[in-house]
Protein backbone atom coordinates (compact mmCIF):
# COMPACT_ATOMS: atom_id res chain seq x y z
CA UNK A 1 100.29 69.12 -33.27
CA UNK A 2 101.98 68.20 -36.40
CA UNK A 3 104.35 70.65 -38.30
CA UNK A 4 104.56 69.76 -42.48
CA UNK A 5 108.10 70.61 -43.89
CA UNK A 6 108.26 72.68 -46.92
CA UNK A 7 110.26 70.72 -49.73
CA UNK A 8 112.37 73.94 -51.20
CA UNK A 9 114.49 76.72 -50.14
CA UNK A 10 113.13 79.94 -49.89
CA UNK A 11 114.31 83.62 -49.87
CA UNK A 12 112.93 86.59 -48.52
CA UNK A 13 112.73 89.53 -50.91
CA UNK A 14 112.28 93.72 -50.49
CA UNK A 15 110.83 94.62 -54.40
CA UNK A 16 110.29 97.96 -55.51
CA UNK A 17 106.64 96.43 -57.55
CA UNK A 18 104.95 93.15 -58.15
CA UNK A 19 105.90 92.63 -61.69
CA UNK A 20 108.14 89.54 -62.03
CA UNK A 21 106.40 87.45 -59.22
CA UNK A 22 105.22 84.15 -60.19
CA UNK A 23 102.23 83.83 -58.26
CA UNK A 24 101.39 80.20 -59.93
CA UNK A 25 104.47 78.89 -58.75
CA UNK A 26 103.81 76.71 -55.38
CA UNK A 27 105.01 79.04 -52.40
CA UNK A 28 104.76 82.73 -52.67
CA UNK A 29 104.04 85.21 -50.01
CA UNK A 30 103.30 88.76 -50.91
CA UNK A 31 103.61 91.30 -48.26
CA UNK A 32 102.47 95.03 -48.81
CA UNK A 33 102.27 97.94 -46.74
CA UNK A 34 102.71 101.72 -46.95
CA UNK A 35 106.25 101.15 -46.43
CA UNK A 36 107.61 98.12 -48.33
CA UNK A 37 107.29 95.17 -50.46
CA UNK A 38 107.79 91.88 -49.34
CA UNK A 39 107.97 88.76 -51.09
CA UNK A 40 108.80 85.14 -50.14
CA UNK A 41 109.52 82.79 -52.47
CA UNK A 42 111.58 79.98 -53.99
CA UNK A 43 115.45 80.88 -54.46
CA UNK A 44 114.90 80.54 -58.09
CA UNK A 45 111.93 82.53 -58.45
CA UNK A 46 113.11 85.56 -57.55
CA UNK A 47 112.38 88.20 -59.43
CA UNK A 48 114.54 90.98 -60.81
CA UNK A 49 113.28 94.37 -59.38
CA UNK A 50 114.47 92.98 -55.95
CA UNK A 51 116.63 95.59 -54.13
CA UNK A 52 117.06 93.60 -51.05
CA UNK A 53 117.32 89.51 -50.27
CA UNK A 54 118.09 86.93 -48.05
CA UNK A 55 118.25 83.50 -49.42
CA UNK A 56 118.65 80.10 -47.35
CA UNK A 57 115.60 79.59 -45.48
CA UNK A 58 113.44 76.52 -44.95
CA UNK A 59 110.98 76.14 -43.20
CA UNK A 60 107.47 74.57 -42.27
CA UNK A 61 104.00 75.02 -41.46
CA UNK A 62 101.47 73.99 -39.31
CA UNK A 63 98.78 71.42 -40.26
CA UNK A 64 95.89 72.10 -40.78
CA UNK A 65 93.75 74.90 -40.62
CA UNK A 66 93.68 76.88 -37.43
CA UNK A 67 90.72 78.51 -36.18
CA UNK A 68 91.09 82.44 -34.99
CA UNK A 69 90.33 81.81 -31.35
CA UNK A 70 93.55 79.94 -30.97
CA UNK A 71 96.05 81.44 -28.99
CA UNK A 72 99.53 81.02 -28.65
CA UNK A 73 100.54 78.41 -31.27
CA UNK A 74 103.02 80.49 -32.86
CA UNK A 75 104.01 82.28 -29.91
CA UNK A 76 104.95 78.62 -27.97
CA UNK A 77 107.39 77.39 -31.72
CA UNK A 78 109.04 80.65 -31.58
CA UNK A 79 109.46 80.34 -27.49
CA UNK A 80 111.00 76.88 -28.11
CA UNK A 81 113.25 77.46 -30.88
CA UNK A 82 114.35 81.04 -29.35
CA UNK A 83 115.44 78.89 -25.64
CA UNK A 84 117.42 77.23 -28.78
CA UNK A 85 118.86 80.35 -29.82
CA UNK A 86 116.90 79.88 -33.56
CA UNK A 87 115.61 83.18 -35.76
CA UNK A 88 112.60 82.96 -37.34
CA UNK A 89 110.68 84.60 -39.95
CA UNK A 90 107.18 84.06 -39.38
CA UNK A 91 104.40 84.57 -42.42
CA UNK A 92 100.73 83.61 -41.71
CA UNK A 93 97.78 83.32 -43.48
CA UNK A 94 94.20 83.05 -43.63
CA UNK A 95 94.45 79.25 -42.75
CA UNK A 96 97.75 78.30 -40.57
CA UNK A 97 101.22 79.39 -39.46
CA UNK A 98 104.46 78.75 -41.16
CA UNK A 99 107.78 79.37 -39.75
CA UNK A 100 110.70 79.82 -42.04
CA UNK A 101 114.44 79.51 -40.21
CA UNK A 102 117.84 79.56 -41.77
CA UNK A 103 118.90 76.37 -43.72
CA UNK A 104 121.40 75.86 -41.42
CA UNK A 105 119.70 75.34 -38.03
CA UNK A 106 116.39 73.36 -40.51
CA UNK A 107 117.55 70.37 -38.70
CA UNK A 108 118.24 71.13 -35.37
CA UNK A 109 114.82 73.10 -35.07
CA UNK A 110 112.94 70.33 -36.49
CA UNK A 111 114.89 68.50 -33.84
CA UNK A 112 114.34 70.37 -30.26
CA UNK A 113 110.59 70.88 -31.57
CA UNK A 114 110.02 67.19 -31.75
CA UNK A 115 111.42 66.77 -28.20
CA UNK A 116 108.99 69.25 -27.25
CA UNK A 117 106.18 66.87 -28.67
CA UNK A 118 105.52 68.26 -31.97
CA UNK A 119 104.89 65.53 -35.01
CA UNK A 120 107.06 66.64 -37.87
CA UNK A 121 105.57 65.23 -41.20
CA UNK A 122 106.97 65.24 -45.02
């Protein structure tokens, strides 16, 4: 399975609206529920009614488009970078998988996941 490396550095947001999110920029996730607002997006695209943010993350998806009767794709990255002690943020969508971790351990993740087989691209 090949994994495709996002080229930017991403944060995650809490907003108190949508206004001030660039949705023609080239990565940004919108989450809504009854509860919150959450946005992912390039560090320097977020926008000002954020109350809440964590910057640093990178992170990378996974090829292609995955059909709904696949199980346990995301479940077996996260199992391998957790034995590796490495948080993730997950955020799917219609399409594929993309798993965001903390700039720091980018490397190393990329790393243990391509011992465990996995063809890391871009």
């Amino acid at each position: 399975m090949k994994l495709k490396k996002l080229p930017c550095v991403l944060s995650v947001c809490k907003l108190t609206d949508t206004e001030g999110i660039d949705f023609l920029d080239e990565f940004v996730f919108v989450g809504k529920t009854d509860e919150e607002i959450s946005l992912v997006c390039r560090e320097e695209k977020v926008p000002e009614n954020t109350t809440a943010r964590d910057d640093g993350w990178k992170g990378f998806r996974i090829e292609g488009v995955l059909d709904f009767s696949l199980i346990g794709i995301l479940s077996k990255l996260a199992g391998i970078l957790a034995d590796n002690k490495i948080g993730i943020f997950a955020v799917s969508t219609f399409n594929t998988d993309y798993i965001l971790v903390k700039e720091e351990n980018f490397e190393r993740a990329l790393h243990v996941l391509a011992q465990a087989g996995y063809e890391i691209i871009g």
